[in-house]
Protein backbone atom coordinates (compact mmCIF):
# COMPACT_ATOMS: atom_id res chain seq x y z
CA UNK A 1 59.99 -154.14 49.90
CA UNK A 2 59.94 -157.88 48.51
CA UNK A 3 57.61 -160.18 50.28
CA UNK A 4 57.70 -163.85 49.44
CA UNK A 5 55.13 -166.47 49.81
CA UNK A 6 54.95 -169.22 51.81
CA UNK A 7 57.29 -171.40 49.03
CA UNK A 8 59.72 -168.50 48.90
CA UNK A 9 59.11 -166.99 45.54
CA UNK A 10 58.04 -163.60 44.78
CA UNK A 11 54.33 -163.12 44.57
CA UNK A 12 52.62 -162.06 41.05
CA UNK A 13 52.49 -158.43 41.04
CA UNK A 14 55.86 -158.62 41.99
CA UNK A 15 56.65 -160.36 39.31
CA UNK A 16 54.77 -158.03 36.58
CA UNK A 17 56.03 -155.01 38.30
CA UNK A 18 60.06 -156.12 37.95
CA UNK A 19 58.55 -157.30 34.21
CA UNK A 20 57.84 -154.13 33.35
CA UNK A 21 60.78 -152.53 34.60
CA UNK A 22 63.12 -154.25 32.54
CA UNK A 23 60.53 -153.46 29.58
CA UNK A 24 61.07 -150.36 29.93
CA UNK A 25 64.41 -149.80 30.65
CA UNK A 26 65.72 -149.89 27.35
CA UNK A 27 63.75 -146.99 26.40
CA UNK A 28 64.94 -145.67 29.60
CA UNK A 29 68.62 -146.15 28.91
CA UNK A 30 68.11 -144.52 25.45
CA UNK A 31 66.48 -141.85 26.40
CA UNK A 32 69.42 -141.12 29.03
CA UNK A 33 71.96 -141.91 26.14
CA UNK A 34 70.40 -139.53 23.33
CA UNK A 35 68.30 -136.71 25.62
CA UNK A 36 70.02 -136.85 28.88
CA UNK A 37 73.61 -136.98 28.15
CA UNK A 38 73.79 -134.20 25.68
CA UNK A 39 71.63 -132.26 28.38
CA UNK A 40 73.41 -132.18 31.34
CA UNK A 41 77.21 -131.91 29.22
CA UNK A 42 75.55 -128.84 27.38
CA UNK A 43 75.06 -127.51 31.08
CA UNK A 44 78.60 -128.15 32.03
CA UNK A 45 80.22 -126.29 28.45
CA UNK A 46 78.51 -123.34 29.54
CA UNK A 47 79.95 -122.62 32.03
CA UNK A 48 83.56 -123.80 30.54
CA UNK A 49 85.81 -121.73 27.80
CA UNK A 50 85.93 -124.88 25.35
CA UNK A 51 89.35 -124.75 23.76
CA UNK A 52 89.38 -126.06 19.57
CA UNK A 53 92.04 -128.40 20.11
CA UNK A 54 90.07 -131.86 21.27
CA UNK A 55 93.59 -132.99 22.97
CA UNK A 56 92.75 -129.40 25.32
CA UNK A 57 89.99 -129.59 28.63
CA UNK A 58 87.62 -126.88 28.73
CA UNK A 59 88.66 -123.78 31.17
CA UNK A 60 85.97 -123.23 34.24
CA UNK A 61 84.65 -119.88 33.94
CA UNK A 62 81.74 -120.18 36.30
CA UNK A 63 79.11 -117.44 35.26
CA UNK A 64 80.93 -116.04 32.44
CA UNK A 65 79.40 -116.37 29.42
CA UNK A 66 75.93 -115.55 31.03
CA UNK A 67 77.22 -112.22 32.75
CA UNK A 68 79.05 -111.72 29.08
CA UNK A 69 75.37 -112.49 27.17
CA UNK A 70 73.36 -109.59 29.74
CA UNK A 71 75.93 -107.03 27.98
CA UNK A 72 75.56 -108.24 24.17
CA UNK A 73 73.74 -106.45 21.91
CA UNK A 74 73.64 -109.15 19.74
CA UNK A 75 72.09 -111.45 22.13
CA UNK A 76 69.27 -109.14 22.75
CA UNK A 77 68.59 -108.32 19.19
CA UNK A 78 68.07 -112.11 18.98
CA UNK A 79 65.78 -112.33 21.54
CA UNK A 80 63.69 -109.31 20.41
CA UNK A 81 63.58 -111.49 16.66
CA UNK A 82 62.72 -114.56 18.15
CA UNK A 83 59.72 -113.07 20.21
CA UNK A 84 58.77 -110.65 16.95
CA UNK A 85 58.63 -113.96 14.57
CA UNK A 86 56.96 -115.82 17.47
CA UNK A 87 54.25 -114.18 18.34
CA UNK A 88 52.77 -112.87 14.97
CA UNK A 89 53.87 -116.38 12.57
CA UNK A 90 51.67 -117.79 16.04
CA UNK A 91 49.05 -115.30 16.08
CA UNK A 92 48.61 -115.14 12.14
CA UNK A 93 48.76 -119.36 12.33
CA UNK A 94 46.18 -119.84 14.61
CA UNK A 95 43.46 -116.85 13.12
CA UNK A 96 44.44 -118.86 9.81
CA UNK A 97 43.40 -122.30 10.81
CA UNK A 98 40.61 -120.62 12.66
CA UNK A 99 38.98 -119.11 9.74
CA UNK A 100 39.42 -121.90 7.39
CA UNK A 101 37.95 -124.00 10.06
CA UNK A 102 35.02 -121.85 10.11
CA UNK A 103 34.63 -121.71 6.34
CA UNK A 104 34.95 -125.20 5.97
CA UNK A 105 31.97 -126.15 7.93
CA UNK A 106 29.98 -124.67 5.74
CA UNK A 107 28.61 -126.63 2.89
CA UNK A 108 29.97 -125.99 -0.83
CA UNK A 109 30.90 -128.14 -3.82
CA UNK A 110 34.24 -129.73 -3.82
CA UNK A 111 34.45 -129.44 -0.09
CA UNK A 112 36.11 -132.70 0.49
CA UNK A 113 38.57 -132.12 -2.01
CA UNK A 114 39.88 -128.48 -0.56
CA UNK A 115 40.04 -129.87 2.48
CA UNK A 116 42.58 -132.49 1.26
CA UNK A 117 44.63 -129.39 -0.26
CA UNK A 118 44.57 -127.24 2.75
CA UNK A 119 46.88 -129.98 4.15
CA UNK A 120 49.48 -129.53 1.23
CA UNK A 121 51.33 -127.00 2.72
CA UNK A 122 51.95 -128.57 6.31
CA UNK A 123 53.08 -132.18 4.79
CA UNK A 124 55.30 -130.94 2.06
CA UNK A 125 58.80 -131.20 2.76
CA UNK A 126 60.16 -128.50 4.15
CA UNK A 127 63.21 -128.36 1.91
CA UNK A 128 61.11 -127.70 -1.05
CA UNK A 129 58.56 -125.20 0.21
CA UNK A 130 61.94 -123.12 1.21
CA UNK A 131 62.79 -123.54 -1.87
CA UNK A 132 60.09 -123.27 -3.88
CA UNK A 133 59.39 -119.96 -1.70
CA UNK A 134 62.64 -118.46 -2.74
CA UNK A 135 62.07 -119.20 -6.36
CA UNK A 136 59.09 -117.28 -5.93
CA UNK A 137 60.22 -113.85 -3.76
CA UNK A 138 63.58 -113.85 -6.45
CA UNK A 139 63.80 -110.21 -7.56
CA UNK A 140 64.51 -110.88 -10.84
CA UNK A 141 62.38 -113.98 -12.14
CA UNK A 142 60.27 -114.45 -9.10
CA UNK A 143 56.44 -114.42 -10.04
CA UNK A 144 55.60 -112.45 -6.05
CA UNK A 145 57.95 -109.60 -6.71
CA UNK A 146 55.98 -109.48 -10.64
CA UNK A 147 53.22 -109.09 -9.23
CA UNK A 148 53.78 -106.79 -6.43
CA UNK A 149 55.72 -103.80 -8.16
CA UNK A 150 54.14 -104.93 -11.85
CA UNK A 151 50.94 -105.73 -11.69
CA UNK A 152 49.52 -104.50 -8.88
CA UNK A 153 51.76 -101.29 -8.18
CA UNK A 154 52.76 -101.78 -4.28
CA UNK A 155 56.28 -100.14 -5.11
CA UNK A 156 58.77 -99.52 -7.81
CA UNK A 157 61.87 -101.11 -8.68
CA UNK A 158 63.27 -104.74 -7.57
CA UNK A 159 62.91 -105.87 -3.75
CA UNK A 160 64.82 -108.56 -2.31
CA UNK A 161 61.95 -109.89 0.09
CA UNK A 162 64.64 -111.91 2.07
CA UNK A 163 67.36 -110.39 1.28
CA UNK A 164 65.90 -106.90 3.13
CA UNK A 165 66.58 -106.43 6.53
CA UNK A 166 63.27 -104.42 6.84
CA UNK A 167 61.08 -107.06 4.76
CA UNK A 168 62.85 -110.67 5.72
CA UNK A 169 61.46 -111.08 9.35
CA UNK A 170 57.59 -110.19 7.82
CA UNK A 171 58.32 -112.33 4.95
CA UNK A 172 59.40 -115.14 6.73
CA UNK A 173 56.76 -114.55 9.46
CA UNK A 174 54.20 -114.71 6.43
CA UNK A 175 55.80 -118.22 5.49
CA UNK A 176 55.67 -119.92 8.81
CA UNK A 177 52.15 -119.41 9.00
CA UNK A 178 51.19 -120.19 5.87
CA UNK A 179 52.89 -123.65 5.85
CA UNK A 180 51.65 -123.94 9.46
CA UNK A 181 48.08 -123.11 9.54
CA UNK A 182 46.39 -126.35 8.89
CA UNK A 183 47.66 -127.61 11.97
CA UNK A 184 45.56 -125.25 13.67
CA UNK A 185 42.98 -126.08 11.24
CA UNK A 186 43.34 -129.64 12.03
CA UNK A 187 42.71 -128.98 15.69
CA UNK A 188 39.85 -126.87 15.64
CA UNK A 189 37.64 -128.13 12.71
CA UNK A 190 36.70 -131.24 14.62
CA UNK A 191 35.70 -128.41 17.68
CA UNK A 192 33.66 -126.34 15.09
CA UNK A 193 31.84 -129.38 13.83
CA UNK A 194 31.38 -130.01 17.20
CA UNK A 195 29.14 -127.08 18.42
CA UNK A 196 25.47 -128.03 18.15
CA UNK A 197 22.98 -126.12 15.88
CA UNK A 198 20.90 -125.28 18.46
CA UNK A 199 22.72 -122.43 20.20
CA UNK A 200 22.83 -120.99 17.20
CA UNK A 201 19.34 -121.01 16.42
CA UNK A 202 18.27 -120.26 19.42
CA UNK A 203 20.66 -117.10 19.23
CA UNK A 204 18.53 -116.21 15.94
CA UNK A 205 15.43 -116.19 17.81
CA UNK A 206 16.36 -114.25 20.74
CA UNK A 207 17.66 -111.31 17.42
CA UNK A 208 21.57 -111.57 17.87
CA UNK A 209 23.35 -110.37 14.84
CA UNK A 210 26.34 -112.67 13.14
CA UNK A 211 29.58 -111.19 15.04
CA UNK A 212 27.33 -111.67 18.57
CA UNK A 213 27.27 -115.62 17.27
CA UNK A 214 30.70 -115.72 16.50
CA UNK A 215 31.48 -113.70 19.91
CA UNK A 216 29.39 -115.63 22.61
CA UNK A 217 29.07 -119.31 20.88
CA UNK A 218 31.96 -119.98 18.60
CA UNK A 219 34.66 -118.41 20.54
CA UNK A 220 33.28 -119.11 23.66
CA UNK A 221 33.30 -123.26 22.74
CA UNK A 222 36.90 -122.73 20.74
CA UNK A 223 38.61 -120.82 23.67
CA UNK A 224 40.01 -123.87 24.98
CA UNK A 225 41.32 -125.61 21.93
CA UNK A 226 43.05 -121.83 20.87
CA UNK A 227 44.91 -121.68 23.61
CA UNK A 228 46.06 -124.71 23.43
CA UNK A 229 46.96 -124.63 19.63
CA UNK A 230 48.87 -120.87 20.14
CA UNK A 231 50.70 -122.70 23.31
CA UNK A 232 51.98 -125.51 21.06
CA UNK A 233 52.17 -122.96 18.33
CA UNK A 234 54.49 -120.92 20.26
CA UNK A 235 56.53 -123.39 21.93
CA UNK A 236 57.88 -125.06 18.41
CA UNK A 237 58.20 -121.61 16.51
CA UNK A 238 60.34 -120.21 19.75
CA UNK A 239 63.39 -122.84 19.08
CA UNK A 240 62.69 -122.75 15.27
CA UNK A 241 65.41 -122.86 13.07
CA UNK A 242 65.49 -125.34 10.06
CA UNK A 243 62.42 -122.98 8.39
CA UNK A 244 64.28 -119.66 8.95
CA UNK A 245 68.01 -120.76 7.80
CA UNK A 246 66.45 -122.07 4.77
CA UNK A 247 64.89 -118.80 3.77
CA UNK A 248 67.13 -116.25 4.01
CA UNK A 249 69.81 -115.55 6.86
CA UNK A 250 68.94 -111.97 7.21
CA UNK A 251 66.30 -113.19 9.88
CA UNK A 252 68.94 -114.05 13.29
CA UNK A 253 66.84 -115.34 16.35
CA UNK A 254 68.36 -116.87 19.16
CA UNK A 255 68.77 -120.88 17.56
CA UNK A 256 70.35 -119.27 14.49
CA UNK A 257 72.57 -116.91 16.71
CA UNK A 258 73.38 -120.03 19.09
CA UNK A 259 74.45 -121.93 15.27
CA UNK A 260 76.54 -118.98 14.31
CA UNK A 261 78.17 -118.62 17.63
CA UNK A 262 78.99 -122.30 17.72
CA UNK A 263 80.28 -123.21 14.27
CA UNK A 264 80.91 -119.40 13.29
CA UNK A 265 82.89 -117.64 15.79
CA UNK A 266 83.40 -121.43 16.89
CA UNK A 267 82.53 -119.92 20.66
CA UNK A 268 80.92 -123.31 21.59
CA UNK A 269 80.82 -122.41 25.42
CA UNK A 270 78.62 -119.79 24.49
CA UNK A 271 76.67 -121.09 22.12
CA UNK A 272 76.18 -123.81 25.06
CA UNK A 273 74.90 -120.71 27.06
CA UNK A 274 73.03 -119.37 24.74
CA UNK A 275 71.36 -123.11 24.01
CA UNK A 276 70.22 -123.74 27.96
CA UNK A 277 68.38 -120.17 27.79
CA UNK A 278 66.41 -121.58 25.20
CA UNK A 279 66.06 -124.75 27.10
CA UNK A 280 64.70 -122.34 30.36
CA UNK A 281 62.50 -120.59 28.26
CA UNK A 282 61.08 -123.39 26.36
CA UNK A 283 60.82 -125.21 30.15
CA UNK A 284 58.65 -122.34 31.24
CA UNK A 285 56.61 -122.54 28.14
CA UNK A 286 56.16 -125.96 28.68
CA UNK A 287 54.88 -125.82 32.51
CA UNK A 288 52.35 -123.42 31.33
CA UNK A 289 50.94 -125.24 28.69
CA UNK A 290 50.50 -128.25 31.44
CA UNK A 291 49.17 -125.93 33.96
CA UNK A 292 46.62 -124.74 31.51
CA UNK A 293 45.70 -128.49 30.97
CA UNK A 294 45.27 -129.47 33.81
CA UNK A 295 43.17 -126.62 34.48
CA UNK A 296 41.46 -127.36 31.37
């Protein structure tokens, strides 16, 4: 409701709040324009046959395509991928950044040097770690596969690592955490610095052994912050494609399946179906990692 003084102009706050309204509505309008749009028409192809000719209209189908994706095969193998590469490149992400956190807050020579090299991996482009990568795990002049089967015996012969359907997913979940890691070494070093040398000197005195430290101190004052890392973790490596595709294509979870649907079988209605259960799931994620905050 608009009140007006005694002159007949708005009052002040009035005047800042319709101020920052129209500061913000370009943002607004852009976000609409590049987020919402795209949204809400993705919603609409899914449930449409889309035809290839542009001068066609998409067909109504209703429920189709997701009735069609509960029967795929395909579909599910995607999902099972996804979750596989999700939860250990997560898991082995976050116990990486953990212990590097913990061995960095010790004191050695060259400290503050390592620590700058840690960070190599996570702010290198990502085109030339994939690259660089499969330079490395090449089965005929790759220095990894040398070293495996050469040097140190593991097995016999030439292995494509990301070529083989029973070695890509582990390879690539060995990647993602590797180039990953110092995020979760970003966010938990400050935590471990954190913790005050008392509680563990007082946990000397009263005769608890290393692990019991590690157990009922560190853990106990990191709980929070590894949660929250493995949430985030989890929520960017369940829609991951860019790292994956890069790799090897051996590896199919359900972005990469969505791609190949779309611009493969050029079944874009699907792919559109496939594309809002990702949205759903990563919605669901998301709520959970702000119910945990605001817990937290």
């Amino acid at each position: 409701m608009v009140t007006l003084n005694r002159s007949g102009e708005r009052t002040i706050e009035e005047k800042e709040a319709l101020l920052g309204y129209a500061l913000i509505a370009p943002a607004l309008l852009l976000i609409g324009a590049v987020i919402l749009y795209p949204v809400l028409y993705n919603v609409y192809l899914s449930f449409t046959v889309v035809p290839l000719s542009p001068t066609e209209s998409p067909e109504w189908i209703g429920l189709g395509h997701y009735t069609e994706l509960l029967n795929n095969s395909a579909f599910w193998s995607a999902l099972r991928t996804t979750i596989v590469f999700t939860f250990f490149s997560t898991t082995l992400a976050t116990l990486g950044g953990l212990g590097t956190a913990l061995l960095f807050n010790r004191s050695f020579r060259g400290r503050r040097y390592l620590r700058g090299m840690v960070l190599l991996p996570y702010v290198a482009p990502l085109i030339s770690v994939a690259f660089v990568w499969r330079f490395m795990l090449d089965p005929l002049y790759g220095v990894v596969p040398f070293v495996a089967s050469d040097v140190l015996g593991l097995y016999a012969g030439s292995i494509d690592l990301l070529s083989n359907g029973d070695t890509a997913i582990w390879t690539v979940v060995f990647i993602d955490a590797w180039r990953y890691f110092p995020f979760a070494f970003l966010m938990l070093i400050a935590r471990v610095q954190a913790i005050p040398n008392d509680m563990y000197e007082a946990a000397k005195i009263d005769g608890a052994s290393k692990f019991a430290q590690f157990k009922d101190i560190t853990l106990s004052e990191l709980k929070y912050i590894l949660a929250t890392v493995f949430l985030l973790r989890w929520i960017w490596n369940f829609n991951k494609f860019a790292d994956i595709w890069l790799l090897t294509r051996r590896v199919e979870t359900l972005p990469i399946y969505a791609y190949q649907v779309a611009f493969a079988n050029y079944q874009h209605g699907q792919a559109a179906a496939i594309s809002m259960v990702l949205f759903l799931a990563l919605i669901v994620f998301v709520l959970v990692y702000v119910a945990w905050a605001l817990d937290w």
